[in-house]
N, C-alpha and C. Protein backbone atom coordinates (compact mmCIF):
# COMPACT_ATOMS: atom_id res chain seq x y z
N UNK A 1 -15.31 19.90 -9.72
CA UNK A 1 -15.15 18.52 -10.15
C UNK A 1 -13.69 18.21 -10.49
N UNK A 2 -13.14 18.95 -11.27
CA UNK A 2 -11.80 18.62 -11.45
C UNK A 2 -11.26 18.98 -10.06
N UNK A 3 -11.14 19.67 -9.32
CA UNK A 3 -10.17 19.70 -7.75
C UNK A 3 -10.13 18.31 -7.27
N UNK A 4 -11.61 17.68 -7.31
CA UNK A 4 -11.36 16.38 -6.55
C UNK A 4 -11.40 15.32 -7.88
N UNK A 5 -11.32 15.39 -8.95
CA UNK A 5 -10.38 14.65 -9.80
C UNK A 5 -8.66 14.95 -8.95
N UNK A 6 -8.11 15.65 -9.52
CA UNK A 6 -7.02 15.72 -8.93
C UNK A 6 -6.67 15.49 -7.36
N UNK A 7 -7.44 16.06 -6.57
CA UNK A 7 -7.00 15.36 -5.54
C UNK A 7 -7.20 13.44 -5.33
N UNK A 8 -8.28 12.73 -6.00
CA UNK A 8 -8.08 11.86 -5.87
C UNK A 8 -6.89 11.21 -6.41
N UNK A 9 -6.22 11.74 -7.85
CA UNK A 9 -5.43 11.08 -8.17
C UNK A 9 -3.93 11.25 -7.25
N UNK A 10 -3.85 12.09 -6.77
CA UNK A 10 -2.68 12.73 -5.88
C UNK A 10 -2.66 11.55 -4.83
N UNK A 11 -3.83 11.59 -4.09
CA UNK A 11 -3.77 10.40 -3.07
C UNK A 11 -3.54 8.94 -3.66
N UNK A 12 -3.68 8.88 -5.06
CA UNK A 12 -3.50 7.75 -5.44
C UNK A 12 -1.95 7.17 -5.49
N UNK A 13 -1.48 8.52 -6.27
CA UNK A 13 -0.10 8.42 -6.68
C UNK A 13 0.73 8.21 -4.85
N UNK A 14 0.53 9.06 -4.01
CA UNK A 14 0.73 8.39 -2.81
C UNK A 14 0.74 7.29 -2.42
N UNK A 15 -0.39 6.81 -2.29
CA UNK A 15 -0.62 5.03 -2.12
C UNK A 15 0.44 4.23 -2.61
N UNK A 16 0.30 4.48 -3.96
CA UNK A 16 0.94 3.44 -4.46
C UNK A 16 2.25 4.36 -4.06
N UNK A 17 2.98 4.67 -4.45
CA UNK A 17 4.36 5.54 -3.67
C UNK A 17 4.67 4.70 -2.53
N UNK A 18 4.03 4.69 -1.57
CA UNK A 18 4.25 4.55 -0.38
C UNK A 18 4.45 2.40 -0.28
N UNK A 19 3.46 2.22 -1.38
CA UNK A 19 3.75 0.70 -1.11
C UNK A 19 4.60 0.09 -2.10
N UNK A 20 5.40 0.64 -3.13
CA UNK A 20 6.37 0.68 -3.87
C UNK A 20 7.97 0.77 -2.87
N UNK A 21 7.84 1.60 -2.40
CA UNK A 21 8.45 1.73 -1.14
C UNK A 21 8.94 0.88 0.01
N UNK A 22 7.52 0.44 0.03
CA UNK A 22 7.62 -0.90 0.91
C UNK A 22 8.22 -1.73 0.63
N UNK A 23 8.00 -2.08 -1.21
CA UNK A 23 8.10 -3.45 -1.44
C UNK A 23 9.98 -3.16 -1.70
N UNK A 24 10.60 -1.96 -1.66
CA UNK A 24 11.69 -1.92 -1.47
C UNK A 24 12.28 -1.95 -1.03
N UNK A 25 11.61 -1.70 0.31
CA UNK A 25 12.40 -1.98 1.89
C UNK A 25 12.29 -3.41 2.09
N UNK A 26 11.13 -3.99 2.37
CA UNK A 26 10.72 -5.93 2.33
C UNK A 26 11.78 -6.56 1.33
N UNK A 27 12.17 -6.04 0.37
CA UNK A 27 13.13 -7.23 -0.80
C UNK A 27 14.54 -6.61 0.16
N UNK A 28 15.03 -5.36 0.45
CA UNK A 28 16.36 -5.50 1.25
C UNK A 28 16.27 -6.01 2.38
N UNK A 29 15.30 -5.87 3.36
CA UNK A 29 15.56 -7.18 4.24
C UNK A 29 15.41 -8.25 3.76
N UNK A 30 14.96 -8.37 2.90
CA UNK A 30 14.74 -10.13 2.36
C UNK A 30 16.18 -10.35 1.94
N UNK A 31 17.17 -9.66 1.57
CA UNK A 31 18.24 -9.56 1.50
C UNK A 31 19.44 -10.26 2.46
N UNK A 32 18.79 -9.59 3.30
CA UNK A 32 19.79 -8.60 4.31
C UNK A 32 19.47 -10.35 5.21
N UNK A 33 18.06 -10.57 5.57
CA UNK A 33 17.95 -11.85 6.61
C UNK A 33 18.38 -13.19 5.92
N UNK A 34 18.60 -13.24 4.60
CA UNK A 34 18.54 -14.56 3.81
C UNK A 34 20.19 -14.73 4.06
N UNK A 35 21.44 -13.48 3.86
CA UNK A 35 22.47 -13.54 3.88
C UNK A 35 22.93 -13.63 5.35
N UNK A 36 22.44 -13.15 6.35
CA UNK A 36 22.44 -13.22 7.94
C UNK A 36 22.92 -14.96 7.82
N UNK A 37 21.50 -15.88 7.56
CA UNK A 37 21.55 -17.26 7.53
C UNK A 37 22.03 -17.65 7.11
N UNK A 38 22.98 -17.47 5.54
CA UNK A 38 23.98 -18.05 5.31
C UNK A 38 24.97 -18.45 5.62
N UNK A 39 25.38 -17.09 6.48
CA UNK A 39 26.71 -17.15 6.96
C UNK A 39 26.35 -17.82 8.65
N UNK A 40 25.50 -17.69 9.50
CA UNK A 40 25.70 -18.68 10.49
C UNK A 40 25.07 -19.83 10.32
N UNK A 41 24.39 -20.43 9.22
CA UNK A 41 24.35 -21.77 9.15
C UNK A 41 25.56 -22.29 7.69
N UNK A 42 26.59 -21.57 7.60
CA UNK A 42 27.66 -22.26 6.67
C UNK A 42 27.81 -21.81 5.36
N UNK A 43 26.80 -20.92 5.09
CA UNK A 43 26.59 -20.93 3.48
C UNK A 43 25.50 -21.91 2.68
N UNK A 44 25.28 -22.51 3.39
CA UNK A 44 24.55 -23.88 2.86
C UNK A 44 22.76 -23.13 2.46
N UNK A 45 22.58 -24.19 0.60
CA UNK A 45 21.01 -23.89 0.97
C UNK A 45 20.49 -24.63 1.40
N UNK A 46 20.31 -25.56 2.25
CA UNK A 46 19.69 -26.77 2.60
C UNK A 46 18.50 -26.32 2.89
N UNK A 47 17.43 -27.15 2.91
CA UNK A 47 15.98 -27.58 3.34
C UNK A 47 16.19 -26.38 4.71
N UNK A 48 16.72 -27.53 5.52
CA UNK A 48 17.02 -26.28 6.84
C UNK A 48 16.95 -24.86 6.97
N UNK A 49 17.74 -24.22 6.31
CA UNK A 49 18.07 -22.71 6.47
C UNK A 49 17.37 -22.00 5.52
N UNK A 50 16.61 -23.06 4.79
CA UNK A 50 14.80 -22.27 4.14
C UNK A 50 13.77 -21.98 5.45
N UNK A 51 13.78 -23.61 6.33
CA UNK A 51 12.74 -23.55 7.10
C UNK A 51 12.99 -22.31 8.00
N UNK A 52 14.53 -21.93 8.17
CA UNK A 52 14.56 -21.20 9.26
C UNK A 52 14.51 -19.67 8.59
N UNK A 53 14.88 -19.64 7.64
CA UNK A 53 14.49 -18.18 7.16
C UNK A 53 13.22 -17.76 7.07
N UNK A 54 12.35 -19.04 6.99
CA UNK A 54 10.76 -18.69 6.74
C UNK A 54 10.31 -18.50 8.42
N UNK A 55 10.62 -19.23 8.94
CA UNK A 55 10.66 -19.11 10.82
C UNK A 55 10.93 -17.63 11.36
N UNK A 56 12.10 -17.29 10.76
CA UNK A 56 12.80 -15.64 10.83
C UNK A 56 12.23 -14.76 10.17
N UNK A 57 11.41 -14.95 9.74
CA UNK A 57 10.55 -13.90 8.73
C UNK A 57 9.22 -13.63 8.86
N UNK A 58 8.76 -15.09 9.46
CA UNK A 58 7.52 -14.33 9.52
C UNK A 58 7.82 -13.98 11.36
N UNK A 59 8.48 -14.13 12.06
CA UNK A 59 8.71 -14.02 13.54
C UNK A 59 8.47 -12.58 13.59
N UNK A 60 9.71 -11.86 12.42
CA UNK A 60 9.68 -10.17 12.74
C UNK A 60 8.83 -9.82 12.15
N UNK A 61 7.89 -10.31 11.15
CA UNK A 61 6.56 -9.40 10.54
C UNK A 61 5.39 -9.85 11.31
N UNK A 62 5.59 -10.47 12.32
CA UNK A 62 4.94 -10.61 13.11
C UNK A 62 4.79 -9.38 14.27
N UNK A 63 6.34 -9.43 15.22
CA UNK A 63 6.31 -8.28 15.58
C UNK A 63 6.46 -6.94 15.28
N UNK A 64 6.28 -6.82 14.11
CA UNK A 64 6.27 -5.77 13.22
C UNK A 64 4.88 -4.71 13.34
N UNK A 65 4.26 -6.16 12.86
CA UNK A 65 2.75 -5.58 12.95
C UNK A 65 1.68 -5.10 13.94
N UNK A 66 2.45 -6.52 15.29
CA UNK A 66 1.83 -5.94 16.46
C UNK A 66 2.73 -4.75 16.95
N UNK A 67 3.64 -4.25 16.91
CA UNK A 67 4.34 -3.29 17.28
C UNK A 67 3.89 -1.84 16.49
N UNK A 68 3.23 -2.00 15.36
CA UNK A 68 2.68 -0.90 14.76
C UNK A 68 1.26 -0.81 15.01
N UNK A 69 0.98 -1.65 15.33
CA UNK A 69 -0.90 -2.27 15.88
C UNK A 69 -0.94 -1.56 17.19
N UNK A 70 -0.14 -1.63 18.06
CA UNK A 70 0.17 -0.89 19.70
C UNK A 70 0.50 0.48 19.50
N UNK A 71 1.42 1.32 18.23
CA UNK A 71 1.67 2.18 18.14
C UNK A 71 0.22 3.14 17.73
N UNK A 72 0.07 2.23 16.90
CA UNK A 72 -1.64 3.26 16.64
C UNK A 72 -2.82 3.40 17.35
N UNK A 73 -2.94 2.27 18.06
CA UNK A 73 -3.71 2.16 19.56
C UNK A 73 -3.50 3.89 20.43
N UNK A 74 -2.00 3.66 20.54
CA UNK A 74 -1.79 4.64 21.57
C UNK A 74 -1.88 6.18 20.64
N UNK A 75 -1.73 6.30 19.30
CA UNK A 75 -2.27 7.38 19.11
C UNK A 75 -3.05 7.65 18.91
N UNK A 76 -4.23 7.14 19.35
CA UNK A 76 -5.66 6.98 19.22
C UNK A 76 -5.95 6.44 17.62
N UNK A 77 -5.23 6.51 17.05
CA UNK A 77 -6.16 5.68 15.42
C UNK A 77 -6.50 4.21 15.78
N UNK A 78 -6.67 3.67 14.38
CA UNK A 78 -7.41 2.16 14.70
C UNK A 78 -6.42 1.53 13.71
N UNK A 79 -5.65 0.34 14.02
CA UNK A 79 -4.69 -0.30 13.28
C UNK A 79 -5.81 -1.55 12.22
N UNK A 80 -5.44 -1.51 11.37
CA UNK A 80 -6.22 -2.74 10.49
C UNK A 80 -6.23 -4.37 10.94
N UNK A 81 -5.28 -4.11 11.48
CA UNK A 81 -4.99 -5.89 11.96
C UNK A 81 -6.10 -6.09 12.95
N UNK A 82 -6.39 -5.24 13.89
CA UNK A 82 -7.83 -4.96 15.06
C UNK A 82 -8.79 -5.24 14.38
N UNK A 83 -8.81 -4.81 13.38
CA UNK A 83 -10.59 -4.82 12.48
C UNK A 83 -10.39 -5.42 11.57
N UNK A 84 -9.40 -6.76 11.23
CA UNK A 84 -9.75 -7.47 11.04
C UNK A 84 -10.03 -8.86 11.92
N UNK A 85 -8.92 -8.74 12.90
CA UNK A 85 -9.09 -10.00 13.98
C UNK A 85 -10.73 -9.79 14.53
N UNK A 86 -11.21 -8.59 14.52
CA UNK A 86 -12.03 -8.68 15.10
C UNK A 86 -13.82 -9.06 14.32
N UNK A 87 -13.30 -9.19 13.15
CA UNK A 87 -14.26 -9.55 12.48
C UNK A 87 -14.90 -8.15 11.34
C-alpha cells in the first residue's frame, strides 16, 4: 500500500512539474511574440497589434497542437485533441 502511495504521488509531482514548465515556456513566448509586434508594428499598443498578437498566437498553438497530434499518430499513441474532436 504504501509503494503505490508513493508511486502515485511521484507521478503527481511529475504532472504538475511538467505543466509548471509549460506555463514557463508559454509566458516566454508570450514574451518573446508580444515584443516581435512591437517592434514591426512601431512600438505602438493599439487595438491593432492586440488583434494581431491574438491572431499570432493562437495561429502557432494551433500548429503546435496539430503538429504534436501527427507526431503521436505516427508513434502509434493517441493524441487528446483526436478524442476529443472526436467526441
Amino acid at each position: 500500500m504504501a509503494k503505490q502511495t508513493t508511486r502515485m504521488v511521484l507521478q503527481s509531482m511529475i504532472a504538475l512539474s511538467s505543466a509548471a514548465l509549460g506555463l514557463v515556456a508559454a509566458l516566454a513566448w508570450n514574451d518573446a511574440i508580444k515584443e516581435t509586434i512591437k517592434r514591426l508594428l512601431g512600438g505602438d499598443e493599439s487595438l491593432a497589434s492586440k488583434y494581431t498578437y491574438a491572431i499570432l498566437a493562437t495561429f502557432i498553438a494551433v500548429l503546435v497542437v496539430v503538429s504534436l497530434a501527427r507526431l503521436a499518430a505516427r508513434l502509434g499513441g493517441e493524441a487528446a485533441i483526436s478524442r476529443e474532436a472526436e467526441g
